[in-house]
N, C-alpha and C. Protein backbone atom coordinates (compact mmCIF):
# COMPACT_ATOMS: atom_id res chain seq x y z
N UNK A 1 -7.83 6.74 -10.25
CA UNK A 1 -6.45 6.41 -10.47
C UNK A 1 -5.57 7.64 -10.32
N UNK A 2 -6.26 8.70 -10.65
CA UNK A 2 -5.51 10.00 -10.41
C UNK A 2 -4.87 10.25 -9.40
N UNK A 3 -6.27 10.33 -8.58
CA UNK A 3 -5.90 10.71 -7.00
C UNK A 3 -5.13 9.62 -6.17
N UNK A 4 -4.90 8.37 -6.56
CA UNK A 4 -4.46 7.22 -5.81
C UNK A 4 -2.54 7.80 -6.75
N UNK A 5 -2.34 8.36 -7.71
CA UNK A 5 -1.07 8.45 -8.23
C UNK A 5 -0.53 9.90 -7.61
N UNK A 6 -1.49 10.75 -6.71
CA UNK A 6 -0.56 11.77 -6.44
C UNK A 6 -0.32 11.84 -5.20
N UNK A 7 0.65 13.01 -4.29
CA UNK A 7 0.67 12.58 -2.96
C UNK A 7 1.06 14.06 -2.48
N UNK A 8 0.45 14.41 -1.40
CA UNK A 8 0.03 15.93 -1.02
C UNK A 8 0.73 15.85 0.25
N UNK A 9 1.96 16.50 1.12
CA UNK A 9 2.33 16.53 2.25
C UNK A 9 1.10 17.03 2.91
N UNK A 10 0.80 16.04 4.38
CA UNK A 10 -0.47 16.81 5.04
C UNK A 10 0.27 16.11 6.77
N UNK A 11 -0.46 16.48 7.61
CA UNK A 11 -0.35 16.02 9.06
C UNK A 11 -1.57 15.18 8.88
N UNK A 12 -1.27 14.45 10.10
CA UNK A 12 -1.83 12.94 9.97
C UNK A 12 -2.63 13.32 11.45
N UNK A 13 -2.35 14.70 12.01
CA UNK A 13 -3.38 14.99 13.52
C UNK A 13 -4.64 15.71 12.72
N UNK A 14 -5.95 16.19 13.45
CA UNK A 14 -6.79 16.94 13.21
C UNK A 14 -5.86 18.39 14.25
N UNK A 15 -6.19 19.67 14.02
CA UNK A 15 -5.71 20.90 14.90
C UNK A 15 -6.55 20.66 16.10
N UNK A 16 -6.78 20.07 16.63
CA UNK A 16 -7.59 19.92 18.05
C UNK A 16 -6.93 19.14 18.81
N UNK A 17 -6.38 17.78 18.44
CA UNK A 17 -5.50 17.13 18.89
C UNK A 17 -4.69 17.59 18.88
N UNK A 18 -3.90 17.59 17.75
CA UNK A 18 -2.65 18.48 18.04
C UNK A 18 -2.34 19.32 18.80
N UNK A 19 -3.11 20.12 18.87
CA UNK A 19 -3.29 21.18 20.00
C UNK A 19 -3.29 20.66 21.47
N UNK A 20 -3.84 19.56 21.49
CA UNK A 20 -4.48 19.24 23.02
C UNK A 20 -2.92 18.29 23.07
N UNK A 21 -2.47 17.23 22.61
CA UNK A 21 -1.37 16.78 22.74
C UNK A 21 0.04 17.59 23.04
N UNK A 22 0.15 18.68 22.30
CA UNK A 22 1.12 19.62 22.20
C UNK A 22 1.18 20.08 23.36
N UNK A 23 0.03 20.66 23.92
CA UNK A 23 -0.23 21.11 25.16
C UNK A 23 0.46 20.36 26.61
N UNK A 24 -0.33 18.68 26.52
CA UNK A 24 -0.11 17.79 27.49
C UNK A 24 0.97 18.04 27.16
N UNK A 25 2.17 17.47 26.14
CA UNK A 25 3.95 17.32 26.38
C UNK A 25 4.13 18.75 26.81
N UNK A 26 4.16 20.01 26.71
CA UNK A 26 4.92 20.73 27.43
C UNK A 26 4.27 21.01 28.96
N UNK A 27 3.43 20.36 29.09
CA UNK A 27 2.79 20.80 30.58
C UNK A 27 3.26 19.11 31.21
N UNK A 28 4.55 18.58 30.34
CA UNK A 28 4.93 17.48 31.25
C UNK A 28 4.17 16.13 31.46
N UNK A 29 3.28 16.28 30.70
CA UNK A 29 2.36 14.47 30.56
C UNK A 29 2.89 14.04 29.31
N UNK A 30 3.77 13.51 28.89
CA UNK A 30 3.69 13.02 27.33
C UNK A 30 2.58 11.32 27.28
N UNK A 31 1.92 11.33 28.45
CA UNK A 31 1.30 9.71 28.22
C UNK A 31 0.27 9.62 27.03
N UNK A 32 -0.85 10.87 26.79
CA UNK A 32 -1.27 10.56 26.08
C UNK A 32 -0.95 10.76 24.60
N UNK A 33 0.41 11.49 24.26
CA UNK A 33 0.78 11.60 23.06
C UNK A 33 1.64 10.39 22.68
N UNK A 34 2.33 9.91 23.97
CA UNK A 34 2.34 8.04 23.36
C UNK A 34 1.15 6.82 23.39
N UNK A 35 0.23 7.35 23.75
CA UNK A 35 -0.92 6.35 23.77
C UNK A 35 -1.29 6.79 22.09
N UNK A 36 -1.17 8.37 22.00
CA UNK A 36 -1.83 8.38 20.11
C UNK A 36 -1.11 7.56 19.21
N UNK A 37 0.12 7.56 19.27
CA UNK A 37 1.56 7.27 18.52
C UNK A 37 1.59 5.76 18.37
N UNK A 38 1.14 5.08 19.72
CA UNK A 38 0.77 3.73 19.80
C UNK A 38 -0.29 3.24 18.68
N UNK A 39 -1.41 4.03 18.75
CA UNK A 39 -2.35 3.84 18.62
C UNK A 39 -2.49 3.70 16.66
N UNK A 40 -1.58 5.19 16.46
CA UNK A 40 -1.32 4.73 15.12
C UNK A 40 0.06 3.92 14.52
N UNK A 41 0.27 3.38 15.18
CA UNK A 41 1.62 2.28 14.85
C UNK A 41 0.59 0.92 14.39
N UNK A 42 -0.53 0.90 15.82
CA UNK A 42 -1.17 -0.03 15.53
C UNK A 42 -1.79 -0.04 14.02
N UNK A 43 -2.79 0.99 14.02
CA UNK A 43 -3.57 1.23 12.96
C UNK A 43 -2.56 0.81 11.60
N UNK A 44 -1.57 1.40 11.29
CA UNK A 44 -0.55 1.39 10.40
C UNK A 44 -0.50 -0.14 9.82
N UNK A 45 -0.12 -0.91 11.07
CA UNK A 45 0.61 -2.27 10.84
C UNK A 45 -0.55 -3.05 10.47
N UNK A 46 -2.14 -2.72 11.02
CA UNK A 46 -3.04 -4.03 10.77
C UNK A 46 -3.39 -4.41 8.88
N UNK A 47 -3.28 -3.88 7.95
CA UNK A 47 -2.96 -4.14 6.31
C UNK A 47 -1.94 -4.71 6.18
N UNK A 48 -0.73 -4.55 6.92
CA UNK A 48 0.20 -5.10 6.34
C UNK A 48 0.55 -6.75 7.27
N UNK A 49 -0.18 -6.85 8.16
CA UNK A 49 -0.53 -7.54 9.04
C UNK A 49 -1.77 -9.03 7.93
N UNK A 50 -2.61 -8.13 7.42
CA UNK A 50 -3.76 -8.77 6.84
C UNK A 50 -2.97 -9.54 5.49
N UNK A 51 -2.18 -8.91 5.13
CA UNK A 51 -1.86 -9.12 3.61
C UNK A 51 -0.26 -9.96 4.20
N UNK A 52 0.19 -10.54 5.16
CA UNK A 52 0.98 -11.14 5.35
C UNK A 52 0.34 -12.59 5.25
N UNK A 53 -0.83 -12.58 6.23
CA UNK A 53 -1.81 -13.91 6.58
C UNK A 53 -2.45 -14.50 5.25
N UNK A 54 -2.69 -13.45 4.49
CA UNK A 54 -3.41 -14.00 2.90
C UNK A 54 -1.78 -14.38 2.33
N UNK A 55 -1.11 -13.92 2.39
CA UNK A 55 0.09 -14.26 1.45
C UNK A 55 0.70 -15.73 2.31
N UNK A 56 0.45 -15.73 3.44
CA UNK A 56 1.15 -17.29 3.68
C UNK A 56 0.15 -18.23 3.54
N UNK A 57 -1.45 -18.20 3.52
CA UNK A 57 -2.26 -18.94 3.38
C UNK A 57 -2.05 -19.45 1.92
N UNK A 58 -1.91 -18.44 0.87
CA UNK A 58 -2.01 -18.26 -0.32
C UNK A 58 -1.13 -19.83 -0.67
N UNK A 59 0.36 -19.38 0.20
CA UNK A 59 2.14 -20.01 -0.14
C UNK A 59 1.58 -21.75 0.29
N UNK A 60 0.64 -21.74 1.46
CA UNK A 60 0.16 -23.29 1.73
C UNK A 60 -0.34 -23.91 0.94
N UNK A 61 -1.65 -23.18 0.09
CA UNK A 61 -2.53 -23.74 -0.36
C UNK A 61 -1.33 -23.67 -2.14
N UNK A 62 -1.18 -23.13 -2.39
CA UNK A 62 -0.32 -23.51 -3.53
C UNK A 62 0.95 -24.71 -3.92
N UNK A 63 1.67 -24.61 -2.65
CA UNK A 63 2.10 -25.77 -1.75
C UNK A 63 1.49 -26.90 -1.94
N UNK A 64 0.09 -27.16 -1.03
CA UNK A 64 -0.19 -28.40 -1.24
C UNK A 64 -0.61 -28.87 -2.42
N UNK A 65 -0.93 -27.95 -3.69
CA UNK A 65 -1.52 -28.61 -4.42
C UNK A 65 -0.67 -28.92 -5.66
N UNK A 66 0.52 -27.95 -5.71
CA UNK A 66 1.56 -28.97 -6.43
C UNK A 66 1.93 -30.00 -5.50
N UNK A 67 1.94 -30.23 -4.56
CA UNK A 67 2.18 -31.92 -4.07
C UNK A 67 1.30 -32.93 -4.68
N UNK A 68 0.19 -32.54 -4.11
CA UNK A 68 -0.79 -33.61 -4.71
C UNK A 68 -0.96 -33.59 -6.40
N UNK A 69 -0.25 -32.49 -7.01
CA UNK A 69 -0.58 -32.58 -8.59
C UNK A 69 0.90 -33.93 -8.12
N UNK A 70 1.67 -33.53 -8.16
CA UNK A 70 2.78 -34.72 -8.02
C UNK A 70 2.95 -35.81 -7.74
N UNK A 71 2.02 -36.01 -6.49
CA UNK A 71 1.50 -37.22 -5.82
C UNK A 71 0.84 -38.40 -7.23
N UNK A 72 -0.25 -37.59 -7.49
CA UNK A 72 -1.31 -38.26 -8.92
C UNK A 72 -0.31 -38.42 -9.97
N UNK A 73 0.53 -37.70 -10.54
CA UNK A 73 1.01 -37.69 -11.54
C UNK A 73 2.16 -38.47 -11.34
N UNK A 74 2.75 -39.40 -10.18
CA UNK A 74 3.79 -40.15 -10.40
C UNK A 74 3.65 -41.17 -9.93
């Protein structure tokens, strides 16, 4: 719980990438430093992606079953 309550500024590259990306944009390729950037947009979004699909499954199934409590009960 500790470590999940504190928060440490860090870079999100390893120094190898960074390095090697840094490199490509000033030598005029930026493709593969938008293929990384892509890559973690993706990574980023798939939790919040997962926890959208459980939360509308969740909103159905709760949904139907106050209907049918309603259905029986009237």
């Amino acid at each position: 719980m500790l470590v999940a309550g504190t928060s440490v500024a860090s870079m999100a590259q390893c120094a190898m990438c960074r390095t090697q990306l840094e490199n490509n944009v000033s030598n005029g390729d930026p493709g593969i430093a938008a293929g990384i950037n892509t890559g973690i947009l993706y990574l980023l979004s798939m939790p919040y992606l997962c926890i959208l699909v459980i939360g509308y499954f969740w909103y159905k199934s709760t949904k139907k079953n106050a209907n049918t409590k309603g259905v029986i009960a009237g």
